[in-house]
PDB file of N, CA and C in Angstrom:
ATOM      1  N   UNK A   1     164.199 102.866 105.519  1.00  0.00           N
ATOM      2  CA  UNK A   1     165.198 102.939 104.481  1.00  0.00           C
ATOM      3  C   UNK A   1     165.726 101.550 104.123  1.00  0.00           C
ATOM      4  N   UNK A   2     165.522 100.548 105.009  1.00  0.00           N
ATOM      5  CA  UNK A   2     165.963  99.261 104.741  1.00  0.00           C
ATOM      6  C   UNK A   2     165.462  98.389 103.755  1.00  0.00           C
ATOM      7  N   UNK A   3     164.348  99.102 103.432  1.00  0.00           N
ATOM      8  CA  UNK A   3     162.962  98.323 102.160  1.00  0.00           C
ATOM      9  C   UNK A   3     163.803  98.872 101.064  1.00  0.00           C
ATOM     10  N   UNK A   4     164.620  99.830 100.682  1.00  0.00           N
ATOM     11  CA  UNK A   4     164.886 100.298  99.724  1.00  0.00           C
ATOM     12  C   UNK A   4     166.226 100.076  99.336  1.00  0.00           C
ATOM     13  N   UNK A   5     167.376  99.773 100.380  1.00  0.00           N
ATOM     14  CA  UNK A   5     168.407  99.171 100.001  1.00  0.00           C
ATOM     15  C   UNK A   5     168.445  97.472 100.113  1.00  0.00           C
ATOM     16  N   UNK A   6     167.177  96.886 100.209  1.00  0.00           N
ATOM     17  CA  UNK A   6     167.208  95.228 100.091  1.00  0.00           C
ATOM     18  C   UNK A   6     166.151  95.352  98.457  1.00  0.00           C
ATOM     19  N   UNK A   7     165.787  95.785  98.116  1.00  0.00           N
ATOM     20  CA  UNK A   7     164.787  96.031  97.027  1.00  0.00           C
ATOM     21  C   UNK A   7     165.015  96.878  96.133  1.00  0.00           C
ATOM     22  N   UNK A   8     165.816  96.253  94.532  1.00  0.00           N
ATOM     23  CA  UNK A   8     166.133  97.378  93.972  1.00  0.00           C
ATOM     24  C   UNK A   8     164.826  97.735  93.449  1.00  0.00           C
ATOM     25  N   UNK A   9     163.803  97.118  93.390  1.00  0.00           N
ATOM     26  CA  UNK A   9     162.419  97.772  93.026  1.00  0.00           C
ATOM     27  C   UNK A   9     161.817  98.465  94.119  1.00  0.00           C
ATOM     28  N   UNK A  10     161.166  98.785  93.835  1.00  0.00           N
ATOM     29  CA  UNK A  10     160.213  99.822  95.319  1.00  0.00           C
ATOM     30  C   UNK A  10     159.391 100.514  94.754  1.00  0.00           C
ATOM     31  N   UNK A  11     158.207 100.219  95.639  1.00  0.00           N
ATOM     32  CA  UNK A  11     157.087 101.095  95.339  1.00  0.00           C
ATOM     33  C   UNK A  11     156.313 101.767  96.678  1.00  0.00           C
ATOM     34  N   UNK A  12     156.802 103.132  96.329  1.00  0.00           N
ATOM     35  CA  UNK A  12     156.703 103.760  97.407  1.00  0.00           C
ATOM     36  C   UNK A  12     155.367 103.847  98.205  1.00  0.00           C
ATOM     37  N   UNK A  13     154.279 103.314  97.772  1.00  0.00           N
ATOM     38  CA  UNK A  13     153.099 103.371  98.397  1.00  0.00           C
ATOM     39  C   UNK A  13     152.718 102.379  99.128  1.00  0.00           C
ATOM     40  N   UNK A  14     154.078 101.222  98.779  1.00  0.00           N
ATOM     41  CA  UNK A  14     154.091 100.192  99.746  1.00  0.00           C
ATOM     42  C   UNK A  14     154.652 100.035 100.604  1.00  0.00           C
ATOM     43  N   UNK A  15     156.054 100.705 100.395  1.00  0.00           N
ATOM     44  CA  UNK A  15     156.763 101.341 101.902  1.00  0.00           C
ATOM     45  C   UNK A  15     155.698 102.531 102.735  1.00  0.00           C
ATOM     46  N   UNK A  16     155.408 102.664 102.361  1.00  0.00           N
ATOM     47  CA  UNK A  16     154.027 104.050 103.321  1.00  0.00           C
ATOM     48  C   UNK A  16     153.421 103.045 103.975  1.00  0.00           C
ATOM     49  N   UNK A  17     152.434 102.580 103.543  1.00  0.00           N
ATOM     50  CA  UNK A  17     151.745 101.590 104.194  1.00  0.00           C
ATOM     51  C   UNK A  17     152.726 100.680 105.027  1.00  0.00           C
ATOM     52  N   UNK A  18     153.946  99.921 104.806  1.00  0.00           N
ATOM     53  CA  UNK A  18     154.113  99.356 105.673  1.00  0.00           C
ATOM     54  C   UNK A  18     154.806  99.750 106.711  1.00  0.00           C
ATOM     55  N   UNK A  19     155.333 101.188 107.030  1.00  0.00           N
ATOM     56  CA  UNK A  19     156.002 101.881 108.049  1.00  0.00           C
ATOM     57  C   UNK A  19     155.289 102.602 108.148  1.00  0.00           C
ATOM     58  N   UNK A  20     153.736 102.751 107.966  1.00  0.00           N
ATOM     59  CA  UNK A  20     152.888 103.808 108.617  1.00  0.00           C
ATOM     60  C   UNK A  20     153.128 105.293 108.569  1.00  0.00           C
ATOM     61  N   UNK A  21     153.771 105.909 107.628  1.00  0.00           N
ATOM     62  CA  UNK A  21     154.167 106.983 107.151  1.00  0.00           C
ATOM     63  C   UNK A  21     153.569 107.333 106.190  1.00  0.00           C
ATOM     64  N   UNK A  22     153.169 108.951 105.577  1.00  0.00           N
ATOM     65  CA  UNK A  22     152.245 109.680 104.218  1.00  0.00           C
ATOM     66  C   UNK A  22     153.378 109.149 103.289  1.00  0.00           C
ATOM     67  N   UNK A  23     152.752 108.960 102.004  1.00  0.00           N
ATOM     68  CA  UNK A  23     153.488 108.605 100.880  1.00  0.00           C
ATOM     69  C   UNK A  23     154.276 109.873 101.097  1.00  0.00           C
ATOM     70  N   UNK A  24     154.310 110.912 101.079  1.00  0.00           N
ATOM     71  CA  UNK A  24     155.133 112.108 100.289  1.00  0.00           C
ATOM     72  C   UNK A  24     156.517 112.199 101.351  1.00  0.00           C
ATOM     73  N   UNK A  25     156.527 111.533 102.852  1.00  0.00           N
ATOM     74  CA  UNK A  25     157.530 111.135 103.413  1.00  0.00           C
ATOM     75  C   UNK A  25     158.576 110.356 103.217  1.00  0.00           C
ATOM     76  N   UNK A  26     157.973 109.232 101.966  1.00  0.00           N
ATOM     77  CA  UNK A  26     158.575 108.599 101.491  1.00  0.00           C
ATOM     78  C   UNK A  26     159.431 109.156 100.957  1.00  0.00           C
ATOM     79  N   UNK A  27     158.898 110.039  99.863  1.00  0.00           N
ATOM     80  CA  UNK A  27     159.643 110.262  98.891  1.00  0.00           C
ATOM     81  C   UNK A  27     160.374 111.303  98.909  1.00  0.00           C
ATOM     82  N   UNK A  28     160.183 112.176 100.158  1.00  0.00           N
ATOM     83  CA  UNK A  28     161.356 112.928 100.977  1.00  0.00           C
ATOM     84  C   UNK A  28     162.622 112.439 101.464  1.00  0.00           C
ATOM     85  N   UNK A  29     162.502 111.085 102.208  1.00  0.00           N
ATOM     86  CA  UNK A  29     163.368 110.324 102.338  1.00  0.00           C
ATOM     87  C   UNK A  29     163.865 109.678 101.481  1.00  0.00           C
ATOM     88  N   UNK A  30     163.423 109.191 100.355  1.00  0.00           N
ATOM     89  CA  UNK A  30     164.513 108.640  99.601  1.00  0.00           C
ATOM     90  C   UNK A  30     165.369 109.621  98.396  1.00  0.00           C
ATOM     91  N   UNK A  31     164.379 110.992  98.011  1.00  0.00           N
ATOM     92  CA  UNK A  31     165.384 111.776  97.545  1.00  0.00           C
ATOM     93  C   UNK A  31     166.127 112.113  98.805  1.00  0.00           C
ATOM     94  N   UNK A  32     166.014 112.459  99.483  1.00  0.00           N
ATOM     95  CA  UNK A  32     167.378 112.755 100.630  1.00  0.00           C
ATOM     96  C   UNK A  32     168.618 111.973 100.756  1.00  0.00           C
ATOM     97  N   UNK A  33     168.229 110.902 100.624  1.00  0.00           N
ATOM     98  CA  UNK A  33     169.291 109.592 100.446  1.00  0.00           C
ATOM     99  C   UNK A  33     169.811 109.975  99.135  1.00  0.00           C
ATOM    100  N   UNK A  34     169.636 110.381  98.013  1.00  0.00           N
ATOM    101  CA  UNK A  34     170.024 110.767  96.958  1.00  0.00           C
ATOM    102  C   UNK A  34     169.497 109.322  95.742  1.00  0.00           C
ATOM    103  N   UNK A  35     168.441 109.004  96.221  1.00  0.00           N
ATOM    104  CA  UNK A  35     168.059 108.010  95.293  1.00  0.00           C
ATOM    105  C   UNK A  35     166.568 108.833  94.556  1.00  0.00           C
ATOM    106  N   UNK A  36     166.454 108.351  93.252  1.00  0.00           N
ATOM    107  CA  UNK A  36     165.728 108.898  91.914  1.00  0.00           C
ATOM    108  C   UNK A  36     165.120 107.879  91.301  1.00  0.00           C
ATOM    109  N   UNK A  37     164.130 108.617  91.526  1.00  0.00           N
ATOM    110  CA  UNK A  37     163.273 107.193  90.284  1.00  0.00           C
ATOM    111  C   UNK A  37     163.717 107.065  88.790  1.00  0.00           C
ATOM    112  N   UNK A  38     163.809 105.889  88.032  1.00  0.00           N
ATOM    113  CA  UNK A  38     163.820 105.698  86.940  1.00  0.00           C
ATOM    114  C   UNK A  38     163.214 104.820  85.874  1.00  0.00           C
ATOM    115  N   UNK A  39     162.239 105.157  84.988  1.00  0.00           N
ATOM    116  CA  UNK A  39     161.312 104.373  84.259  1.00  0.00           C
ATOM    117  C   UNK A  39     162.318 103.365  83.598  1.00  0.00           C
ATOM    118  N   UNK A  40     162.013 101.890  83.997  1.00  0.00           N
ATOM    119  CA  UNK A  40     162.132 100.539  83.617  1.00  0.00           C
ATOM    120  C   UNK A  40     161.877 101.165  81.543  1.00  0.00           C
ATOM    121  N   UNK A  41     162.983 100.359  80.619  1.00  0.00           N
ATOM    122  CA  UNK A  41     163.120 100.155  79.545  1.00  0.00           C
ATOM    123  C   UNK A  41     163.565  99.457  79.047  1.00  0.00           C
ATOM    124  N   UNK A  42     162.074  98.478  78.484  1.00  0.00           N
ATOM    125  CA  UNK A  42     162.924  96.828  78.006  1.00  0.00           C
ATOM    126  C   UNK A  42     163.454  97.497  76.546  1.00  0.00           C
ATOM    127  N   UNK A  43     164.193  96.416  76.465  1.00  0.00           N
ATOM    128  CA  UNK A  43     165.115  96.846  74.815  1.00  0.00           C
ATOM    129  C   UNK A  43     164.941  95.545  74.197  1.00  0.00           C
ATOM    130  N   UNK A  44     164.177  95.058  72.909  1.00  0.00           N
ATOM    131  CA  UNK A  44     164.508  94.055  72.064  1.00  0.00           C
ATOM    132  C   UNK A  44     165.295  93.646  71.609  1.00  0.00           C
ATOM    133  N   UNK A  45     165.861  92.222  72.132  1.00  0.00           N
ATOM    134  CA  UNK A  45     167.229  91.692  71.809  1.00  0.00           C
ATOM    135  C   UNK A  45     166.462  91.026  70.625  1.00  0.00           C
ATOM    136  N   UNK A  46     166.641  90.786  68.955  1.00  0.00           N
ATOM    137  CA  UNK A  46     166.479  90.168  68.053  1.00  0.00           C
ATOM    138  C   UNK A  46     167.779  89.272  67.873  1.00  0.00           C
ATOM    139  N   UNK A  47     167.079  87.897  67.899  1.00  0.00           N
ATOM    140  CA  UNK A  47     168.639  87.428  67.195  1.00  0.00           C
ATOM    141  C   UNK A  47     168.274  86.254  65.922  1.00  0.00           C
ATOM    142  N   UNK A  48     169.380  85.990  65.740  1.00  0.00           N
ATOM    143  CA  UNK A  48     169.535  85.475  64.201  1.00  0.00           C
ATOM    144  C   UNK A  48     167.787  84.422  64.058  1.00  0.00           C
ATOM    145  N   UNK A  49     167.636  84.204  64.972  1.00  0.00           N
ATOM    146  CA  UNK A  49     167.007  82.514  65.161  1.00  0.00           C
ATOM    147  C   UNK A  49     165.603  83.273  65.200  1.00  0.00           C
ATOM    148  N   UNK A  50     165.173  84.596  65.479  1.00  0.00           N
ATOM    149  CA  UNK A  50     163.895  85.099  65.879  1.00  0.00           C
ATOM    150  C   UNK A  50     163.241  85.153  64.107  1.00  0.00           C
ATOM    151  N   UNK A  51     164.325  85.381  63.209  1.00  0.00           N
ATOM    152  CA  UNK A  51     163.625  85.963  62.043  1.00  0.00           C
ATOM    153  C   UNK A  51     163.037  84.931  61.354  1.00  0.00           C
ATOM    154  N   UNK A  52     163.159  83.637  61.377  1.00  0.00           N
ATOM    155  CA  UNK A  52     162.078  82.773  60.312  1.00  0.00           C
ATOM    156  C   UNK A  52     160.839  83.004  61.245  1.00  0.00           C
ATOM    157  N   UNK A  53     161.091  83.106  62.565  1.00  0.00           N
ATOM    158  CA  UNK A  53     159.510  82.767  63.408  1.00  0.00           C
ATOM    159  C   UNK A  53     158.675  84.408  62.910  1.00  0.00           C
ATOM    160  N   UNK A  54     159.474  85.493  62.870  1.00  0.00           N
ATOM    161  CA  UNK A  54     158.977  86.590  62.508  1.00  0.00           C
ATOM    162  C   UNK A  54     158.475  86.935  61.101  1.00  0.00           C
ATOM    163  N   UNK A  55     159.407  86.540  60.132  1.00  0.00           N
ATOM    164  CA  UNK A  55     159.026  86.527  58.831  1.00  0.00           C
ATOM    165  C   UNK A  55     157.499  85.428  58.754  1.00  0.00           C
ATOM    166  N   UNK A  56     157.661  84.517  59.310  1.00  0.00           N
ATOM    167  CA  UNK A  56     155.890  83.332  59.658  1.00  0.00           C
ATOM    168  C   UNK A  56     155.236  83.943  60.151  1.00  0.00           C
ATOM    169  N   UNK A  57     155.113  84.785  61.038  1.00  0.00           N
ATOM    170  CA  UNK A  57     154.097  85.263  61.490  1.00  0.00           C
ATOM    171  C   UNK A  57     153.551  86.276  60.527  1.00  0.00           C
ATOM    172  N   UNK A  58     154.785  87.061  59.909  1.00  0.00           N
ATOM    173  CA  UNK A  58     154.023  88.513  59.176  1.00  0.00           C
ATOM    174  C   UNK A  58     153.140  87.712  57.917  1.00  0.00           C
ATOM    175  N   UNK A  59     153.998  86.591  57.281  1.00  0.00           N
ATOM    176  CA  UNK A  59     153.054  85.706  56.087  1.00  0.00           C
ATOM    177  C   UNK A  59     151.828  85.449  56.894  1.00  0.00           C
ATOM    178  N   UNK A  60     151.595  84.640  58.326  1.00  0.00           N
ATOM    179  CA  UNK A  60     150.513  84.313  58.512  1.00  0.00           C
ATOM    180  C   UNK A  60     149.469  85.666  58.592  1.00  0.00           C
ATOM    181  N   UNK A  61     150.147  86.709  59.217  1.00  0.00           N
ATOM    182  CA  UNK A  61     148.752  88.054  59.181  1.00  0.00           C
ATOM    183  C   UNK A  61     148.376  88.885  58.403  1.00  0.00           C
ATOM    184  N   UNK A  62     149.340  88.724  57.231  1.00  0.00           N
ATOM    185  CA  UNK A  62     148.529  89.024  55.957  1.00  0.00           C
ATOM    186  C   UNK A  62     147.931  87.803  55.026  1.00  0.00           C
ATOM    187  N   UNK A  63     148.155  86.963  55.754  1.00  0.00           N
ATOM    188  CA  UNK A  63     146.658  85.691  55.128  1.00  0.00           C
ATOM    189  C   UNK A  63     145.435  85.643  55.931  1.00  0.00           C
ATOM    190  N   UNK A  64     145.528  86.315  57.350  1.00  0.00           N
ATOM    191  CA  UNK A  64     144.301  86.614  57.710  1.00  0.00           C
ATOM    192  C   UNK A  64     144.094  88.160  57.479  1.00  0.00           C
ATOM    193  N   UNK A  65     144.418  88.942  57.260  1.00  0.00           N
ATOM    194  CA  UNK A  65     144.340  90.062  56.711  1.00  0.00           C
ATOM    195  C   UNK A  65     143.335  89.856  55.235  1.00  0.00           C
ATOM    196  N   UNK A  66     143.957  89.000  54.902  1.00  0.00           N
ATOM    197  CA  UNK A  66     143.376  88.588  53.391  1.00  0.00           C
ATOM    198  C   UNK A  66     141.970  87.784  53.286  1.00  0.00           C
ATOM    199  N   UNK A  67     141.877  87.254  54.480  1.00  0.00           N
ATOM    200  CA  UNK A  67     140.646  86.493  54.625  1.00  0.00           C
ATOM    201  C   UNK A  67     139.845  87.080  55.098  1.00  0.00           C
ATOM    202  N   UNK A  68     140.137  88.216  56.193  1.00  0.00           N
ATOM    203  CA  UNK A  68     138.994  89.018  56.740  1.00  0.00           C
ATOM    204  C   UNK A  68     140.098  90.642  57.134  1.00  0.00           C
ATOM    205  N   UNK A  69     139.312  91.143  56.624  1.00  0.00           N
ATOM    206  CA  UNK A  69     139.809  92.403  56.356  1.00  0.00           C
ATOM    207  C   UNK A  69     139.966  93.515  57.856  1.00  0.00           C
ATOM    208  N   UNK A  70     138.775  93.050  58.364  1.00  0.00           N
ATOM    209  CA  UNK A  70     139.076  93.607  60.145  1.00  0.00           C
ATOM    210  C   UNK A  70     140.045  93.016  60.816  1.00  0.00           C
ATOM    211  N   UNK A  71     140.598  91.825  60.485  1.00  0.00           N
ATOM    212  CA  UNK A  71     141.667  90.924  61.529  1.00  0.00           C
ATOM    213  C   UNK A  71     142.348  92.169  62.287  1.00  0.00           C
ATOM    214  N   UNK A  72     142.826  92.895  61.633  1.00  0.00           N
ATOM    215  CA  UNK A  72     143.888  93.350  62.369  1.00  0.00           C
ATOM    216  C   UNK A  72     143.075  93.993  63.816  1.00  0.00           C
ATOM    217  N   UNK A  73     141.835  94.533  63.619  1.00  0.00           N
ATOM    218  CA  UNK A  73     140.385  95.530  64.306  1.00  0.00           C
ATOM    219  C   UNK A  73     140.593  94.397  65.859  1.00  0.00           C
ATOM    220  N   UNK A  74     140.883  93.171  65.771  1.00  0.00           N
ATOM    221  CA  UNK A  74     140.670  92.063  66.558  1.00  0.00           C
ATOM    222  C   UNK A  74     142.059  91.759  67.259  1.00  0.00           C
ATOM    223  N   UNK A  75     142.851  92.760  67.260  1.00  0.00           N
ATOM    224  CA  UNK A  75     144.352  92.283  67.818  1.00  0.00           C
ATOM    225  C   UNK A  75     144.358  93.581  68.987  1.00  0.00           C
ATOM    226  N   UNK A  76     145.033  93.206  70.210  1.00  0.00           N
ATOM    227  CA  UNK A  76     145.512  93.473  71.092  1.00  0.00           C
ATOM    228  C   UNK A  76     146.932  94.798  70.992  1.00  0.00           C
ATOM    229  N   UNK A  77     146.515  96.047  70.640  1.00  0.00           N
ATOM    230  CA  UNK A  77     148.189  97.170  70.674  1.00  0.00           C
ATOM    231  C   UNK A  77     148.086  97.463  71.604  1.00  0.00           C
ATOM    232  N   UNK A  78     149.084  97.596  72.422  1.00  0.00           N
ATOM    233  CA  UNK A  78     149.341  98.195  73.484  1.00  0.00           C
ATOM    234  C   UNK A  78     150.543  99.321  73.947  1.00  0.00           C
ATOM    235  N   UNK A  79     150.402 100.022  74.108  1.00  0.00           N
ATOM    236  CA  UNK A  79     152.086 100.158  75.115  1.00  0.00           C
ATOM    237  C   UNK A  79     152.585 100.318  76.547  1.00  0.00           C
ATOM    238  N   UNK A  80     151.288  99.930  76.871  1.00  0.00           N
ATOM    239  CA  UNK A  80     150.955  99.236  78.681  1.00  0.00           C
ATOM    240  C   UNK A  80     151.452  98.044  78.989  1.00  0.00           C
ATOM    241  N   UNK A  81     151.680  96.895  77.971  1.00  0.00           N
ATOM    242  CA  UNK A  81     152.425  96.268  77.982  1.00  0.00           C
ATOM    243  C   UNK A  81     153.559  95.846  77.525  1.00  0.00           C
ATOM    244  N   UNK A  82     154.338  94.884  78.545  1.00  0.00           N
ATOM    245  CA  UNK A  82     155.586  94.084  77.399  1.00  0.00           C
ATOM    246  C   UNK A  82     155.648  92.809  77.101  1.00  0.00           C
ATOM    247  N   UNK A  83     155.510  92.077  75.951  1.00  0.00           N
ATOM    248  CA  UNK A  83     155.357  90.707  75.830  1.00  0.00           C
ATOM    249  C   UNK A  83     156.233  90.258  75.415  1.00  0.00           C
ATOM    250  N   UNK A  84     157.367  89.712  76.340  1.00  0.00           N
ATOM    251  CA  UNK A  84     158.809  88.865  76.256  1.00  0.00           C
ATOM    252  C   UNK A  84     158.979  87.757  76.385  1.00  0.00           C
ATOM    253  N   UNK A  85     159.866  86.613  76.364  1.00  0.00           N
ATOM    254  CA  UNK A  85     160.640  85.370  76.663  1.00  0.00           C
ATOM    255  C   UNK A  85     160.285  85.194  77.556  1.00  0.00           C
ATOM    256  N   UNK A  86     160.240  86.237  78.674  1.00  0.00           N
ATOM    257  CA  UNK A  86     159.977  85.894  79.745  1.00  0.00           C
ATOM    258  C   UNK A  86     158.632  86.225  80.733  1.00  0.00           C
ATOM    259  N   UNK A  87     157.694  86.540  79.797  1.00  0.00           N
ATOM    260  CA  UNK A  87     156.600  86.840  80.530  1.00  0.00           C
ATOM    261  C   UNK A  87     155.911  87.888  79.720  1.00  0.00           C
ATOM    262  N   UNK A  88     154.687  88.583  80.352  1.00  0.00           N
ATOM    263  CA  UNK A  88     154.092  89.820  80.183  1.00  0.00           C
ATOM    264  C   UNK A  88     154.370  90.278  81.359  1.00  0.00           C
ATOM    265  N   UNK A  89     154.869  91.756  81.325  1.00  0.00           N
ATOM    266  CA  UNK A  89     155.208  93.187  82.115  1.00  0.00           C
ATOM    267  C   UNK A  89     154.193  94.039  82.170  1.00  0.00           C
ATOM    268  N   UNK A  90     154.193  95.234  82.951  1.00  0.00           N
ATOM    269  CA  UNK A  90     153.998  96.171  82.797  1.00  0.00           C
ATOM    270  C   UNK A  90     154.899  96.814  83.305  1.00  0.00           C
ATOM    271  N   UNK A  91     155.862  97.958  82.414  1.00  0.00           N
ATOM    272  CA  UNK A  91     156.612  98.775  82.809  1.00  0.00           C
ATOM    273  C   UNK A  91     156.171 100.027  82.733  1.00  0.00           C
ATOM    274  N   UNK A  92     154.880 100.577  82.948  1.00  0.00           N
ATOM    275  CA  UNK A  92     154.523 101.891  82.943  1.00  0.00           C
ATOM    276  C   UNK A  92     154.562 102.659  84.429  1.00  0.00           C
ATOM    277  N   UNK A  93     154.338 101.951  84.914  1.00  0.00           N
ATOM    278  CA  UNK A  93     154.587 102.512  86.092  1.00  0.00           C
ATOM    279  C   UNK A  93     155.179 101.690  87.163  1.00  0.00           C
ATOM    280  N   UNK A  94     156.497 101.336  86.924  1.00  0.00           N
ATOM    281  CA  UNK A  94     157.673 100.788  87.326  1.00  0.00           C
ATOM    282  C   UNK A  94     158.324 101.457  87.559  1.00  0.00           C
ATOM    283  N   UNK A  95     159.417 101.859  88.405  1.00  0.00           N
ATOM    284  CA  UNK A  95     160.711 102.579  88.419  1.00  0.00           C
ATOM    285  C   UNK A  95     161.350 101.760  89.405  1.00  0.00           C
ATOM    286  N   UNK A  96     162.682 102.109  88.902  1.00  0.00           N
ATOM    287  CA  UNK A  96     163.657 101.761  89.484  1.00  0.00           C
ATOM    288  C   UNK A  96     164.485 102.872  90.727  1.00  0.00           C
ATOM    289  N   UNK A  97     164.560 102.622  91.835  1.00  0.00           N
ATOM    290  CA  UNK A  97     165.742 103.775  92.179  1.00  0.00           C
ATOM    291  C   UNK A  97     167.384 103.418  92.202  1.00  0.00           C
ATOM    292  N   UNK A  98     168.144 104.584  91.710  1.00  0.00           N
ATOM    293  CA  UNK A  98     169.411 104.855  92.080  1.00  0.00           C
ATOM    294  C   UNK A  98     170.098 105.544  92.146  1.00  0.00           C
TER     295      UNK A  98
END
């Protein structure tokens, strides 16, 4: 239980493995404790200063849009990822407990 009140992240398949316990013990014990998983949700902070770089970008991808008509066929969507200020995430299978 000590992995889980020093770690507000936790992943329970790593507490198993490292106390030698079945995952599903885990997660007996920490709902017992009254702790709940909760899916991680980044929220886009926009601020004043983001919109010339945003308005440039949308001009630049409809000039490659315009130059080659697949451009867009060649871009990366996801929602496996998050691409922030501060990095690339994956919050899909993240949780938080509390």
């Amino acid at each position: 239980m000590s992995f889980c009140k020093e770690w507000e992240i936790v992943r329970t398949r790593e507490v198993s493995r490292a106390v030698n316990v079945p995952h599903s013990i885990v997660w007996r014990v920490l709902r017992g404790e009254g702790l709940h998983p909760y899916h991680v949700q980044k929220v886009q902070a926009v601020i004043p200063a983001d919109y010339v770089p945003c308005f440039e970008f949308a001009r630049w991808f409809l000039q490659q849009l315009a130059a080659q008509p697949d451009f867009s066929a060649h871009v990366l969507f996801t929602d496996e990822s998050t691409f922030t200020r501060e990095g690339i995430s994956n919050t899909q299978n993240l949780h938080v407990f509390f």
